[in-house]
C-alpha atoms as a PDB file:
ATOM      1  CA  UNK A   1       1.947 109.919 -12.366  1.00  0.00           C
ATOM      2  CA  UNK A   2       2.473 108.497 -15.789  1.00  0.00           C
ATOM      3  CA  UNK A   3       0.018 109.473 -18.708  1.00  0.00           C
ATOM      4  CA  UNK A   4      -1.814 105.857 -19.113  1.00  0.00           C
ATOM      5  CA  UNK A   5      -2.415 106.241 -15.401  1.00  0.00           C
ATOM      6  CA  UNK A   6      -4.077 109.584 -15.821  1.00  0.00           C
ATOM      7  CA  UNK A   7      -6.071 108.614 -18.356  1.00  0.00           C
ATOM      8  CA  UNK A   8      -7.188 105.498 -16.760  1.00  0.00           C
ATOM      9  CA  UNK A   9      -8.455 107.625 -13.911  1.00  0.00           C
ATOM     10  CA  UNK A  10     -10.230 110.340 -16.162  1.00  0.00           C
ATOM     11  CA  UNK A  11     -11.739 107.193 -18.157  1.00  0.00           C
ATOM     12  CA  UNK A  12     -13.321 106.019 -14.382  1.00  0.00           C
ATOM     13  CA  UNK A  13     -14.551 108.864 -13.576  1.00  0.00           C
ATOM     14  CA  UNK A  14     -16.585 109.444 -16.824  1.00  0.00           C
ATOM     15  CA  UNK A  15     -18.008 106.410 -16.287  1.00  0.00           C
ATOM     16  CA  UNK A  16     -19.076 107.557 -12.431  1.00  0.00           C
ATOM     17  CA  UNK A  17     -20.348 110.694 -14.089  1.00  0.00           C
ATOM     18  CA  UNK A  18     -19.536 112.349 -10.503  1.00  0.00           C
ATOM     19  CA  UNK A  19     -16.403 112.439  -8.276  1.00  0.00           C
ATOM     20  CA  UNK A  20     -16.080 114.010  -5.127  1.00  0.00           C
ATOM     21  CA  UNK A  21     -12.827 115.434  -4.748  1.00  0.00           C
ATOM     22  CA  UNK A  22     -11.540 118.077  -2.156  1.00  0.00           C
ATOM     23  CA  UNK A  23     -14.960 119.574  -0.894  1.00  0.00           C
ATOM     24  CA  UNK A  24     -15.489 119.996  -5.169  1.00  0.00           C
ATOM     25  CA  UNK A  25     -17.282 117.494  -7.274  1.00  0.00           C
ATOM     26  CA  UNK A  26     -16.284 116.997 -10.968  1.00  0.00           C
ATOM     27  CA  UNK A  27     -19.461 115.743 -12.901  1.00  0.00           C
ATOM     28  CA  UNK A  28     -19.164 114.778 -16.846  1.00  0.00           C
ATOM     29  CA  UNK A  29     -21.867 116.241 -18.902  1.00  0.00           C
ATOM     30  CA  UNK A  30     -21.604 115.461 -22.693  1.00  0.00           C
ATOM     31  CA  UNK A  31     -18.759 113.775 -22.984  1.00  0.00           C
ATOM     32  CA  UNK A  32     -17.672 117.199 -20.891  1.00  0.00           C
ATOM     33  CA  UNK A  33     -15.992 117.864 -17.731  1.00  0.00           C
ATOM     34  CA  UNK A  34     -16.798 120.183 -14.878  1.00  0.00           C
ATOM     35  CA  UNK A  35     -15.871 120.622 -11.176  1.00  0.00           C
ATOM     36  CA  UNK A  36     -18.536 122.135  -9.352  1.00  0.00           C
ATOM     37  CA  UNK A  37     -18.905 123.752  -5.767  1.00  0.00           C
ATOM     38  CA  UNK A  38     -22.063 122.200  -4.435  1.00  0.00           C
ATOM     39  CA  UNK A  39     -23.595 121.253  -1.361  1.00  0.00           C
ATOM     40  CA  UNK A  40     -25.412 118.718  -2.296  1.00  0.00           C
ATOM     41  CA  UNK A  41     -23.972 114.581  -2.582  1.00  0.00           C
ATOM     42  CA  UNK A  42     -22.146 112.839  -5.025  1.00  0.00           C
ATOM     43  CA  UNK A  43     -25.740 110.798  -5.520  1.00  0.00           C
ATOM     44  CA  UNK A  44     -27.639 113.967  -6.030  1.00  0.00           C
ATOM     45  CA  UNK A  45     -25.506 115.248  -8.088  1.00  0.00           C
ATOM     46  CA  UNK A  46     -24.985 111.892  -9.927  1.00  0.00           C
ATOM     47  CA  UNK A  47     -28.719 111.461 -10.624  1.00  0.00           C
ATOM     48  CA  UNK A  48     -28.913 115.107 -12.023  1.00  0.00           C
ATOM     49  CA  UNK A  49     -26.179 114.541 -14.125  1.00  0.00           C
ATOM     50  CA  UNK A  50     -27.833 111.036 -15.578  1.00  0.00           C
ATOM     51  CA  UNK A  51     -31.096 112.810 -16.502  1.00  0.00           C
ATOM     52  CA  UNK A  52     -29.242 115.827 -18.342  1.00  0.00           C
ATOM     53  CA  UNK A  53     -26.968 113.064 -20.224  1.00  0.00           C
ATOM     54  CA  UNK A  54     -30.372 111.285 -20.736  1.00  0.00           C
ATOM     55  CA  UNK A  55     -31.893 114.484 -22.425  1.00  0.00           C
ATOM     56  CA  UNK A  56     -28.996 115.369 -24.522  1.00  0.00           C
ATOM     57  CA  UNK A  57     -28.698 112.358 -26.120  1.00  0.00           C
ATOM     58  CA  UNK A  58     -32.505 112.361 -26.627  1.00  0.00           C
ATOM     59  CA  UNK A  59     -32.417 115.898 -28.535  1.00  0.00           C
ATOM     60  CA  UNK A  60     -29.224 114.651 -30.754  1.00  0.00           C
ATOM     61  CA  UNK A  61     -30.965 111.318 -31.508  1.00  0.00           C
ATOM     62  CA  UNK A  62     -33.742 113.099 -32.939  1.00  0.00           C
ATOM     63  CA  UNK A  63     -32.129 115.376 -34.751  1.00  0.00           C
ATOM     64  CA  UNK A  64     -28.253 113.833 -35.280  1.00  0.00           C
ATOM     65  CA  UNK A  65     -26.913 117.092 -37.294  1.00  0.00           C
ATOM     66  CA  UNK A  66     -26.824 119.174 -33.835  1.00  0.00           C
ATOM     67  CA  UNK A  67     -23.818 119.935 -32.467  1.00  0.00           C
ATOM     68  CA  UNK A  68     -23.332 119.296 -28.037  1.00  0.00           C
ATOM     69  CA  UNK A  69     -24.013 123.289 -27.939  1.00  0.00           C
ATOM     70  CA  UNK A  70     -27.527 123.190 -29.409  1.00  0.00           C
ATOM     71  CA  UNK A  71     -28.283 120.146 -27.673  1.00  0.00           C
ATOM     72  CA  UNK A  72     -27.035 121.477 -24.182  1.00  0.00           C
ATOM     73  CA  UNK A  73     -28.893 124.870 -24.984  1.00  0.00           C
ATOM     74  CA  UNK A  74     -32.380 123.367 -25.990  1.00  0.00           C
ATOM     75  CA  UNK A  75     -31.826 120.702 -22.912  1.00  0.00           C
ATOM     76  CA  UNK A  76     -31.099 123.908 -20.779  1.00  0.00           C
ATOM     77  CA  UNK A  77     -34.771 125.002 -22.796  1.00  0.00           C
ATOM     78  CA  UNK A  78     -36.746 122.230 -21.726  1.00  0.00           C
ATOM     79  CA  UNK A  79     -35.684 122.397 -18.311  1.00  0.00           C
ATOM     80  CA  UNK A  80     -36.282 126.501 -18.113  1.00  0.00           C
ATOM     81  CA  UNK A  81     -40.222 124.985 -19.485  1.00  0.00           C
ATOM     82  CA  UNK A  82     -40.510 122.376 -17.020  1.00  0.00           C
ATOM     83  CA  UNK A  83     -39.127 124.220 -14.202  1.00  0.00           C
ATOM     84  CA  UNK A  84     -41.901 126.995 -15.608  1.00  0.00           C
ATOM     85  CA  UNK A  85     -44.968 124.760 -15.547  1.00  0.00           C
ATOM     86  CA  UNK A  86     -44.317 123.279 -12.289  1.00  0.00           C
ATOM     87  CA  UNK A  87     -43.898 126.226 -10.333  1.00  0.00           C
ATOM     88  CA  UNK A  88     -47.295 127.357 -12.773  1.00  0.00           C
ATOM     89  CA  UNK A  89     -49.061 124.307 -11.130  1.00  0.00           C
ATOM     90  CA  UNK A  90     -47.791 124.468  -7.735  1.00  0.00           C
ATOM     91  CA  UNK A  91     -48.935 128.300  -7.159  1.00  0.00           C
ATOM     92  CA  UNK A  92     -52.529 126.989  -9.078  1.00  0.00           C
ATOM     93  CA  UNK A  93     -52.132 124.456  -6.170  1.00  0.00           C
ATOM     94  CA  UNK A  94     -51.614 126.601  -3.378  1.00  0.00           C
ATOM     95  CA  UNK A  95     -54.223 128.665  -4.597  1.00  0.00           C
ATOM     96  CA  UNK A  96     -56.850 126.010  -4.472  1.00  0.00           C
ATOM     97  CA  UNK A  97     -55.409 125.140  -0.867  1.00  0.00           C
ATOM     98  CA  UNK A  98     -55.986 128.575   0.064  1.00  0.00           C
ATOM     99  CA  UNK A  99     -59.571 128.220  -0.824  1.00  0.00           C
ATOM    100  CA  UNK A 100     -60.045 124.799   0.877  1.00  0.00           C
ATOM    101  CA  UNK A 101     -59.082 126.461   3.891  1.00  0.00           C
ATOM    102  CA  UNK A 102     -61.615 129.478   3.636  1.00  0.00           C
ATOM    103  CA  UNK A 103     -63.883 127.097   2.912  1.00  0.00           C
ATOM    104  CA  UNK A 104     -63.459 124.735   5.742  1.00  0.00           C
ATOM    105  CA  UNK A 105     -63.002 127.494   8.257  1.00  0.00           C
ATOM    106  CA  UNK A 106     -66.725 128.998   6.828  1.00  0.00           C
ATOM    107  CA  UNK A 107     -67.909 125.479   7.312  1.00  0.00           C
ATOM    108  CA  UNK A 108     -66.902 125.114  10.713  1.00  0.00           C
ATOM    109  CA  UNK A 109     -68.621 128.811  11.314  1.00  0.00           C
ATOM    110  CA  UNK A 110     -71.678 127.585  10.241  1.00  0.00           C
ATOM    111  CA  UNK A 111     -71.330 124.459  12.229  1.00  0.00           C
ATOM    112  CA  UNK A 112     -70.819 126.714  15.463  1.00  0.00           C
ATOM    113  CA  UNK A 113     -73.879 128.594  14.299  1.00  0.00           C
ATOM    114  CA  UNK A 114     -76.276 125.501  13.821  1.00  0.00           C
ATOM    115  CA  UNK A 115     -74.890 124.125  17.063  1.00  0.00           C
ATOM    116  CA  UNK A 116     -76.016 127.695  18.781  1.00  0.00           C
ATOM    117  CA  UNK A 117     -79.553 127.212  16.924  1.00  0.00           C
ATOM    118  CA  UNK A 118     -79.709 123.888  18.332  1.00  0.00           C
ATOM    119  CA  UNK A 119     -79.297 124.760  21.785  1.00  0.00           C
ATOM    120  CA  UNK A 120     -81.529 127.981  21.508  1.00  0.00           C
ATOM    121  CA  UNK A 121     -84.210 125.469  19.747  1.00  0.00           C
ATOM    122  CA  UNK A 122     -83.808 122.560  22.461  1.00  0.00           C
ATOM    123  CA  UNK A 123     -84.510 125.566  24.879  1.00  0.00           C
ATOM    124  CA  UNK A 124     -87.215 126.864  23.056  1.00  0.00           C
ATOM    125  CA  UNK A 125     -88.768 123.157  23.028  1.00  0.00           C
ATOM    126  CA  UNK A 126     -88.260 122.485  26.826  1.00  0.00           C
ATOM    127  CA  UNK A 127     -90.123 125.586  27.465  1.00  0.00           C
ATOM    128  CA  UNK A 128     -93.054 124.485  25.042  1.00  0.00           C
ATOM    129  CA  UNK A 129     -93.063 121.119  26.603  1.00  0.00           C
ATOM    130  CA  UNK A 130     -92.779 122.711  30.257  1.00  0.00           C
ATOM    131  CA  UNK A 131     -89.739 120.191  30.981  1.00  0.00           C
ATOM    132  CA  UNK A 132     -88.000 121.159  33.997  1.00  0.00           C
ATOM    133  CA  UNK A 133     -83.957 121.099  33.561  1.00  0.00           C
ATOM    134  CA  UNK A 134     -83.909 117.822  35.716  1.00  0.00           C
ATOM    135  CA  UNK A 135     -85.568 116.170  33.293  1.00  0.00           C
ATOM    136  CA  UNK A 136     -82.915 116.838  30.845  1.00  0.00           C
ATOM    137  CA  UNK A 137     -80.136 113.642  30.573  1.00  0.00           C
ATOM    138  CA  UNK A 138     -76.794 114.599  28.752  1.00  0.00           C
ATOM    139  CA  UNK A 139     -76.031 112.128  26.428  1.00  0.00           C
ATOM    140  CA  UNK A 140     -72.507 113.509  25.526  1.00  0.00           C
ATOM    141  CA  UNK A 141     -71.498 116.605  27.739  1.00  0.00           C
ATOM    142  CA  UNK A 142     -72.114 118.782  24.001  1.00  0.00           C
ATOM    143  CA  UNK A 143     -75.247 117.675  23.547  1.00  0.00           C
ATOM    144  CA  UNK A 144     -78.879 117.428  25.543  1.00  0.00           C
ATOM    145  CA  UNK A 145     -81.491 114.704  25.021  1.00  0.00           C
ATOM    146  CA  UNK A 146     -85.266 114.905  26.144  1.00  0.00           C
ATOM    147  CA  UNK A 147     -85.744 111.452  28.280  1.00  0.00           C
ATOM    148  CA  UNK A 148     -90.069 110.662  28.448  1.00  0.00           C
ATOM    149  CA  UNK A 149     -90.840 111.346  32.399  1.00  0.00           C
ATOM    150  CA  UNK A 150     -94.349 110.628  33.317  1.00  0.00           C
ATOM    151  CA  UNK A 151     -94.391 115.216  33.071  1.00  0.00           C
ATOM    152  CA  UNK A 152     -93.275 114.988  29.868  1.00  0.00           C
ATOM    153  CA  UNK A 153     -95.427 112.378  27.993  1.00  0.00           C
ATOM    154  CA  UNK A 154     -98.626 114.536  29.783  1.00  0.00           C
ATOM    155  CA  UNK A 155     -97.363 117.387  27.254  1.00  0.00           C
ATOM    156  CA  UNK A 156     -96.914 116.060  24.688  1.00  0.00           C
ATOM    157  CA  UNK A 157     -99.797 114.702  23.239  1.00  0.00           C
ATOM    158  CA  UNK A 158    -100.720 118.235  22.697  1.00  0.00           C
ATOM    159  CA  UNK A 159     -97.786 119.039  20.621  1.00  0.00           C
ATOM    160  CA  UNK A 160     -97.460 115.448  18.451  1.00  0.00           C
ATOM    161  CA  UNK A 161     -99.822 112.904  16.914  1.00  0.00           C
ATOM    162  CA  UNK A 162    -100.332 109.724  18.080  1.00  0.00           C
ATOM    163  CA  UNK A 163     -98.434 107.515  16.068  1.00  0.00           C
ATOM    164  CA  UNK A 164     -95.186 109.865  16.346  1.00  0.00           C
ATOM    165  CA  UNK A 165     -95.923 110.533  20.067  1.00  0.00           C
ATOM    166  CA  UNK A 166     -95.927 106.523  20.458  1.00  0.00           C
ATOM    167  CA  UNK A 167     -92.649 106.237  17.917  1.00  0.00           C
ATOM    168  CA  UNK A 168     -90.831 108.471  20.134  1.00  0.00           C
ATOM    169  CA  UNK A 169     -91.585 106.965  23.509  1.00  0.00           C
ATOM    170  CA  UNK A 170     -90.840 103.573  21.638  1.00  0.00           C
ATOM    171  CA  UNK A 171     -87.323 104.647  20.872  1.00  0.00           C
ATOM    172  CA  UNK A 172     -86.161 106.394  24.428  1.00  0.00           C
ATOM    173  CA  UNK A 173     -87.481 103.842  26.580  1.00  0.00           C
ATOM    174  CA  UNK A 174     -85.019 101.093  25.160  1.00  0.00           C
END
């Protein structure tokens, strides 16, 4: 292979930033090149090497006297800080998660519990009202609704005022 050939094909590849070649890829970073052992693809790889380029030539534009070294090393610094406040924010995260979940699985503990109360208080209610189980119409097979029988609305005048009394038969005869 003749020199200008050589360099013609070193000159593509920096331009690709990444070449696969023979299970290794060979990425330029910096003007730089480097054959890594990765798993990852040639777009992966080519993306990663983009943003690094990216943030070197940010550092050196804002301060032009560093050399590639310092750049790379306070690139390889922001990255460490990054890297640091993410995983900061995703443990914060699954902390709050965690507590979501207590807090939903309390919730649905106390929902259990109000449904118990519920039923002990529809119970306590058919008793008062002397409704016999009949009488009782499922609405949903969870739930129990008092329908007004004739037994019923003899009862309850005793327990409600008129105008409620006359509200609720209103409503369940529709």
């Amino acid at each position: 292979m003749k020199k200008k050939d050589y360099n013609d094909i070193i000159e593509d590849m920096r331009k690709r930033k990444v070449v696969s070649i023979m299970g290794r890829q060979v990425v330029f970073v910096g003007g730089k090149r480097f054959t890594i052992i990765t798993d990852e693809s040639e777009e992966y790889m080519k993306n990663i090497v983009e943003r690094l380029d990216t943030r070197l030539r940010s550092i050196i534009s804002t301060n032009p006297k560093l050399d590639k070294d310092s750049a790379a090393l306070l690139a390889s610094l922001d990255y460490c800080d990054e890297e640091y406040k993410i995983k900061k924010k995703l443990d914060e995260n699954k902390d709050q998660m965690k507590q979501y979940l207590s807090e939903i699985t309390r919730l649905h503990m106390e929902i259990d519990s109000l449904k118990r109360e519920k039923k002990e208080m529809q119970i306590k209610i058919n008793k008062i009202l002397n409704v016999d189980p009949d009488d009782v119409v499922t609405e949903k097979p969870s739930e129990k609704k008092i329908i007004a029988t004739g037994k019923i609305e003899k009862s309850v005048p005793k327990i409600l005022g008129g105008a409620v009394q006359q509200s609720l038969f209103n409503n369940t005869k529709k």
